[in-house]
Protein backbone atom coordinates (compact mmCIF):
# COMPACT_ATOMS: atom_id res chain seq x y z
CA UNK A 1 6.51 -21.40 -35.93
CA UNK A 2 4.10 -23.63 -33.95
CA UNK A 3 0.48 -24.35 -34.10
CA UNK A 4 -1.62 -25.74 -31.80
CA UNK A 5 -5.37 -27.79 -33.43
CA UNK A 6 -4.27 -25.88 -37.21
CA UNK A 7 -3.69 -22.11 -35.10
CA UNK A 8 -0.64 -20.51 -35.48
CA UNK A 9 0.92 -18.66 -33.08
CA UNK A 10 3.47 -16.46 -34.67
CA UNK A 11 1.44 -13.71 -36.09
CA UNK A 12 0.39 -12.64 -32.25
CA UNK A 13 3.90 -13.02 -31.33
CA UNK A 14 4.91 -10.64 -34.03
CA UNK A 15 1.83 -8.08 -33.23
CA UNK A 16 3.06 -7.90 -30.26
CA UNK A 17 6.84 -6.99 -30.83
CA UNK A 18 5.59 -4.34 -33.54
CA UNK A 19 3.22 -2.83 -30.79
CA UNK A 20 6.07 -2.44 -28.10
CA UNK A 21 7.56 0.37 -29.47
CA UNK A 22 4.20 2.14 -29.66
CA UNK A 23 3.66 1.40 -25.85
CA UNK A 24 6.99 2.56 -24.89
CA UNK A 25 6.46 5.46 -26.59
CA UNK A 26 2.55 6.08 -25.23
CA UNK A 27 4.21 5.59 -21.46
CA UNK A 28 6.96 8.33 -22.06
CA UNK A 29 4.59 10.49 -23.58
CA UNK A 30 2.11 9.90 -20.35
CA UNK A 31 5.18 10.26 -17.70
CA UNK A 32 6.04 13.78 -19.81
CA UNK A 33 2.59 14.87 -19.05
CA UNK A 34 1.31 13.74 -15.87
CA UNK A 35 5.03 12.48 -13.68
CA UNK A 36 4.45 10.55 -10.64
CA UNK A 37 4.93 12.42 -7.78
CA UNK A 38 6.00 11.61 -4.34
CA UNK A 39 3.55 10.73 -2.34
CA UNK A 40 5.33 12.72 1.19
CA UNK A 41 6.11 15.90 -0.45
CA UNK A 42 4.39 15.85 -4.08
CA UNK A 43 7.53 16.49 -5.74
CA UNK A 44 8.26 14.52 -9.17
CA UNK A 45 9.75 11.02 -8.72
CA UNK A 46 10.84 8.14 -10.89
CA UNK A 47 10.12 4.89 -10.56
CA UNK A 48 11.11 3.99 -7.08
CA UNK A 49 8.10 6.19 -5.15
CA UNK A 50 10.16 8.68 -3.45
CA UNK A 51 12.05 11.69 -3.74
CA UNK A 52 15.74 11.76 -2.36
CA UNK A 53 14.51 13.94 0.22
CA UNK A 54 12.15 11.60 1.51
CA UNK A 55 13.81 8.42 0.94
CA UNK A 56 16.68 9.58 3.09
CA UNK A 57 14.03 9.99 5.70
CA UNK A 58 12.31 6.42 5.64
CA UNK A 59 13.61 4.61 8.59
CA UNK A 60 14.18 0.94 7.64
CA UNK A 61 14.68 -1.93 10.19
CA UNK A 62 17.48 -4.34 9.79
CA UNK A 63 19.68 -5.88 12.36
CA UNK A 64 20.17 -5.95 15.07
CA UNK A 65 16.73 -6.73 16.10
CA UNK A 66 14.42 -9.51 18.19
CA UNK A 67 14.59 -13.17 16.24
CA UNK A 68 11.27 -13.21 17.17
CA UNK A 69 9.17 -10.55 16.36
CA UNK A 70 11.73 -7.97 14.73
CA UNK A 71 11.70 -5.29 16.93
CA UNK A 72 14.66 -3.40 16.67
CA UNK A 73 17.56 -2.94 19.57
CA UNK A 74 20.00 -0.71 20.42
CA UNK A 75 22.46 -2.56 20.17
CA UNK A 76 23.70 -6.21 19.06
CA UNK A 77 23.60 -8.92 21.88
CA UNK A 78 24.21 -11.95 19.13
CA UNK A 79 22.14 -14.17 17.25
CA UNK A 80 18.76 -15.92 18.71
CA UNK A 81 17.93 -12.84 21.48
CA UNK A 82 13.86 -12.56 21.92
CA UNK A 83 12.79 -9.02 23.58
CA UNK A 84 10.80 -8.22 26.24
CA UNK A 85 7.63 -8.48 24.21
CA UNK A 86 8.17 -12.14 22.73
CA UNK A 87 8.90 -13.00 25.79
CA UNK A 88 6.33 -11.96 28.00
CA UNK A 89 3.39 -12.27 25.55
CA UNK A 90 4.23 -14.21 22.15
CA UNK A 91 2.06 -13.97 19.08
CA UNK A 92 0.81 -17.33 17.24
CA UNK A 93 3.03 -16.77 14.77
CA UNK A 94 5.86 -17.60 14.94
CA UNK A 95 8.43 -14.99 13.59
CA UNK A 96 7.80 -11.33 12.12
CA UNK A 97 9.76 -8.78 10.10
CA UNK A 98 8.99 -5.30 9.11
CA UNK A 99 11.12 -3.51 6.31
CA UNK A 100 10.50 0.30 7.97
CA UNK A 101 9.04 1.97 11.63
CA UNK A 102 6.06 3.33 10.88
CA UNK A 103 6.92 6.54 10.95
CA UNK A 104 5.79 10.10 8.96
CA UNK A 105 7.29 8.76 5.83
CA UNK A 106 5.96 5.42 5.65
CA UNK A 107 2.89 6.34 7.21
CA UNK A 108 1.95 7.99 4.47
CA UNK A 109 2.77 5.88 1.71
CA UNK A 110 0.88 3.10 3.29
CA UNK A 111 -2.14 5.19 3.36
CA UNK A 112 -1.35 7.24 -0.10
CA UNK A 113 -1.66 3.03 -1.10
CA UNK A 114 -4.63 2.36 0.75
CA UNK A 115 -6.80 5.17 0.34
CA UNK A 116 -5.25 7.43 -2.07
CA UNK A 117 -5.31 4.55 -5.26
CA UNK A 118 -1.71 4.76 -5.32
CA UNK A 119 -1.65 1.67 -6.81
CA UNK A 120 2.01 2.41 -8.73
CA UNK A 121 3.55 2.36 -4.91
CA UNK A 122 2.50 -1.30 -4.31
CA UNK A 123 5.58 -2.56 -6.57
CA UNK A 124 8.40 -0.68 -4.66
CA UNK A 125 6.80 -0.98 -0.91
CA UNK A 126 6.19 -5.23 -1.92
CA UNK A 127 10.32 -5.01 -2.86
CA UNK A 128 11.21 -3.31 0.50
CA UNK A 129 9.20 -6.28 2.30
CA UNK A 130 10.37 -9.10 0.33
CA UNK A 131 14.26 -7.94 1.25
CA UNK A 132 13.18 -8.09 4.94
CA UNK A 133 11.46 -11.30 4.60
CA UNK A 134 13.47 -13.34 2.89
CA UNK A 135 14.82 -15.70 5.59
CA UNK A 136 11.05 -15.95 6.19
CA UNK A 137 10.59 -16.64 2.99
CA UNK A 138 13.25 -19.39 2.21
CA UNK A 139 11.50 -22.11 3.90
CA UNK A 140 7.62 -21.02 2.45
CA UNK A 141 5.20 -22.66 0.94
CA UNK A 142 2.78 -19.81 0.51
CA UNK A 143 1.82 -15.94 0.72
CA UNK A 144 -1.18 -15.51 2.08
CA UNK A 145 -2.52 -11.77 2.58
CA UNK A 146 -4.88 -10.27 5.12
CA UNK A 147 -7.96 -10.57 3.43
CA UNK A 148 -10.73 -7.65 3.85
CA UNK A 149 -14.28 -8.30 4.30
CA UNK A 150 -16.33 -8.52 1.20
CA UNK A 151 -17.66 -4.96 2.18
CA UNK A 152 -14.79 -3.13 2.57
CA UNK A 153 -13.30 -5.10 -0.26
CA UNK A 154 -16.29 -3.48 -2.61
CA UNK A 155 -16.03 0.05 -1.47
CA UNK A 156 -12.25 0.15 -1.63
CA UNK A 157 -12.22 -2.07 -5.06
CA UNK A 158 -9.16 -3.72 -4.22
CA UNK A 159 -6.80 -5.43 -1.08
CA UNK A 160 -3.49 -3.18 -0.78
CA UNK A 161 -2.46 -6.76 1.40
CA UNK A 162 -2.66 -8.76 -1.77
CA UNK A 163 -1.24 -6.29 -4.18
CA UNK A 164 1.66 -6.51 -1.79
CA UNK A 165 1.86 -9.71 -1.73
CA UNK A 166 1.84 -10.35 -5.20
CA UNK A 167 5.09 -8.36 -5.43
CA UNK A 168 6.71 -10.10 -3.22
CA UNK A 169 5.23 -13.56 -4.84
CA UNK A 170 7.10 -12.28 -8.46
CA UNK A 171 10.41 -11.70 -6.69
CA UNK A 172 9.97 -15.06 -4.62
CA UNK A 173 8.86 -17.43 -7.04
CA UNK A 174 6.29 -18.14 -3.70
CA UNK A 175 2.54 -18.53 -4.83
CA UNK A 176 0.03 -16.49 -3.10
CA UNK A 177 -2.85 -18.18 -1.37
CA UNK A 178 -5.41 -15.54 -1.90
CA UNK A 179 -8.65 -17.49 -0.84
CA UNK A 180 -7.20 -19.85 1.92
CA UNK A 181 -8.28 -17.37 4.51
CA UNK A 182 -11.39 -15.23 4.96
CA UNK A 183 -12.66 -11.98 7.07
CA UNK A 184 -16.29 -13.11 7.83
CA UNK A 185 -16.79 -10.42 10.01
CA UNK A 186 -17.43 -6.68 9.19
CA UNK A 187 -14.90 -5.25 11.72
CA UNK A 188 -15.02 -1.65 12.85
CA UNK A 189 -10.91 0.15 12.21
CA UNK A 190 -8.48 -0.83 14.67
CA UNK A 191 -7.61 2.97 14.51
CA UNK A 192 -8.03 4.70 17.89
CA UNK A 193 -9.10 1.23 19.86
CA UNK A 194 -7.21 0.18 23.11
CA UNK A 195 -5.22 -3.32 22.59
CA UNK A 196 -8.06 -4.99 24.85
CA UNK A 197 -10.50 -3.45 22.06
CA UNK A 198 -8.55 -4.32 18.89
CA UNK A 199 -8.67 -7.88 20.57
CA UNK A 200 -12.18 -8.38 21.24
CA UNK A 201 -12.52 -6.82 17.57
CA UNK A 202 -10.80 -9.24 15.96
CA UNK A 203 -11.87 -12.27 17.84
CA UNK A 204 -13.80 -14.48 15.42
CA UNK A 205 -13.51 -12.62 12.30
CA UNK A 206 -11.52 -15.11 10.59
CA UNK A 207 -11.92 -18.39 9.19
CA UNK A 208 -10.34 -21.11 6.94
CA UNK A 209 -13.11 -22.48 4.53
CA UNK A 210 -13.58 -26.18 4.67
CA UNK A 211 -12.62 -26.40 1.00
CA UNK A 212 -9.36 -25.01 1.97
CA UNK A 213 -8.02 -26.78 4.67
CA UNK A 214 -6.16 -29.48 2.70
CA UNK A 215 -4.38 -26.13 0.67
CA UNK A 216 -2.76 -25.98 3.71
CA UNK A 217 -2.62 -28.45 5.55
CA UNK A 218 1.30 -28.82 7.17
CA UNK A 219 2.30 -25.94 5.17
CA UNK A 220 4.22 -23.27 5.65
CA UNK A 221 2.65 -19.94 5.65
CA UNK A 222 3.60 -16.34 5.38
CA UNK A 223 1.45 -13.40 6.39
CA UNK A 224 1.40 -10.42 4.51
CA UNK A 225 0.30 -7.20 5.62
CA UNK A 226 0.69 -3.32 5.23
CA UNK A 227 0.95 -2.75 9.00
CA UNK A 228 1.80 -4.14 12.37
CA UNK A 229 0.17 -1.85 14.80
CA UNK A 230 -1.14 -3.70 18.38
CA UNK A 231 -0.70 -7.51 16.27
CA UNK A 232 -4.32 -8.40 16.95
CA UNK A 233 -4.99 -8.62 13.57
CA UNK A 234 -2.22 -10.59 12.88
CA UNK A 235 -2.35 -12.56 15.37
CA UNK A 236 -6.11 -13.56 14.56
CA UNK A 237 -5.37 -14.95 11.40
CA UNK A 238 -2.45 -16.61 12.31
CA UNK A 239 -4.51 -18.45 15.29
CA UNK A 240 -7.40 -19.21 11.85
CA UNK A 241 -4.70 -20.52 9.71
CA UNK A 242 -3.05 -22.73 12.52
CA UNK A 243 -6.28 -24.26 13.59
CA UNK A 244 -6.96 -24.92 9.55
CA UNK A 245 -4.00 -27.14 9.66
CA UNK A 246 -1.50 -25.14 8.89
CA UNK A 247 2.38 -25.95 10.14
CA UNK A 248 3.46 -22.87 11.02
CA UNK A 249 2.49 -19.27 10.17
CA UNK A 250 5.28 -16.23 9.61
CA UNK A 251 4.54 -12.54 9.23
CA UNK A 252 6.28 -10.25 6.61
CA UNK A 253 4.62 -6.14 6.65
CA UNK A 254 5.94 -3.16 5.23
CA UNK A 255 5.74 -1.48 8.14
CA UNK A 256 5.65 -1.68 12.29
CA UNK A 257 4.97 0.50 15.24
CA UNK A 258 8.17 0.72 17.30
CA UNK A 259 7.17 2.59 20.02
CA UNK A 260 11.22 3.31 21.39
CA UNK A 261 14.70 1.78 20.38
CA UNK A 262 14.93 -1.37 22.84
CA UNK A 263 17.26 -3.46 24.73
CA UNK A 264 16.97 -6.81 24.06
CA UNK A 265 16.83 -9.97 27.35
């Protein structure tokens, strides 16, 4: 037993191992009533957020793809090859990974996330990204996740980029840097813009406040995000965080637009 100013702190401790049992029990009885179901097909699931049928589906990225920004090949050239894209117009940061193509599947459990309060998804989808991440995230300092702007942030009640990132900060041990970066302008959706649109959208809608430039100052940063679409967004904030002081800035998302399978340079 210890105490702390005269308070001692085993009778919590010992509430709370006599109340386990009776929230085990409330979650099995809740699961029994009301499953989770998958969020593709709406058949019952357990605890990973898809059904066999659709998880067989999901097309995840892993090599062989560009060091760069991830994009998948068709075949393997070796270690270090950019693609045509990194090549011809590189991002500000530096490298990206993706762990699926956006495709039906994940399409829809990034929006059954984002506007569908499927909250319980966040866990599984934040797993997924920290397995394709983590040479990313061996050398980080901090997660920090596309913020929303206070607006958007009210109506929808929470960031699905911070919930994500979160995961991936309990299987990292990496803290997230929630407030480092801000969206001080309301932009309009990205959805249905040309890339010269989502550009101009974007430009000047981020910032790093004063009082949290030396938070990163020569860090290392990683990105987190729920999509990688045209990169503008992306590549916004990662231009905001570099001119904060940052070192360098990295980009982990659950998923990416691959628009075909490439060949890499």
């Amino acid at each position: 037993m210890s105490s702390d100013a005269g308070i001692t702190t085993e009778r919590p401790s010992r509430v709370s191992r006599l109340a386990a049992p009776f929230r085990s029990a409330f979650r099995l009885a809740l699961d029994v009533a009301l499953p989770p179901l998958c969020p593709s097909c709406r058949e019952p699931v357990g605890d990973n957020g898809l059904c066999a049928d659709c998880w067989s589906k999901i097309s995840l990225i892993a090599p062989p793809y560009c060091e760069r920004l991830g994009i998948p090949f068709a075949y393997d050239p070796g270690s270090g090859v950019l693609s045509m894209e990194a090549i011809a117009n590189p991002p500000a940061y530096h490298r990206a990974r993706a762990a699926a193509r956006y495709d039906d599947v994940s399409r829809t459990l990034v929006h059954a996330l984002k506007y569908g309060d499927r909250l319980d998804l966040a866990p599984t989808m934040g797993h997924w990204m920290a397995r394709a991440g983590r040479e990313l995230l061996a050398g980080a300092d901090a997660l920090v996740p596309v913020p929303l702007h206070w607006r958007r942030l009210w109506i929808r009640r929470f960031n699905q980029s911070a919930l994500l990132a979160k995961t991936i900060s309990a299987e990292s041990g990496i803290a997230v840097a929630e407030t480092v970066l801000r969206r001080i302008k309301a932009t309009a959706q990205q959805v249905g813009l040309s890339q010269t649109e989502r550009l101009t959208n974007v430009q000047g809608a981020f910032r790093v406040p004063q009082e949290s430039k030396a938070e990163i100052l020569g860090k290392r940063l990683v990105l987190v995000d729920d999509v990688l679409t045209s990169g503008a967004t992306a590549d916004a904030c990662a231009r905001a965080l570099l001119r904060g002081g940052a070192k360098s800035v990295d980009l982990v998302v659950f998923a990416r637009v691959v628009e075909a399978v490439r060949a890499p340079i």
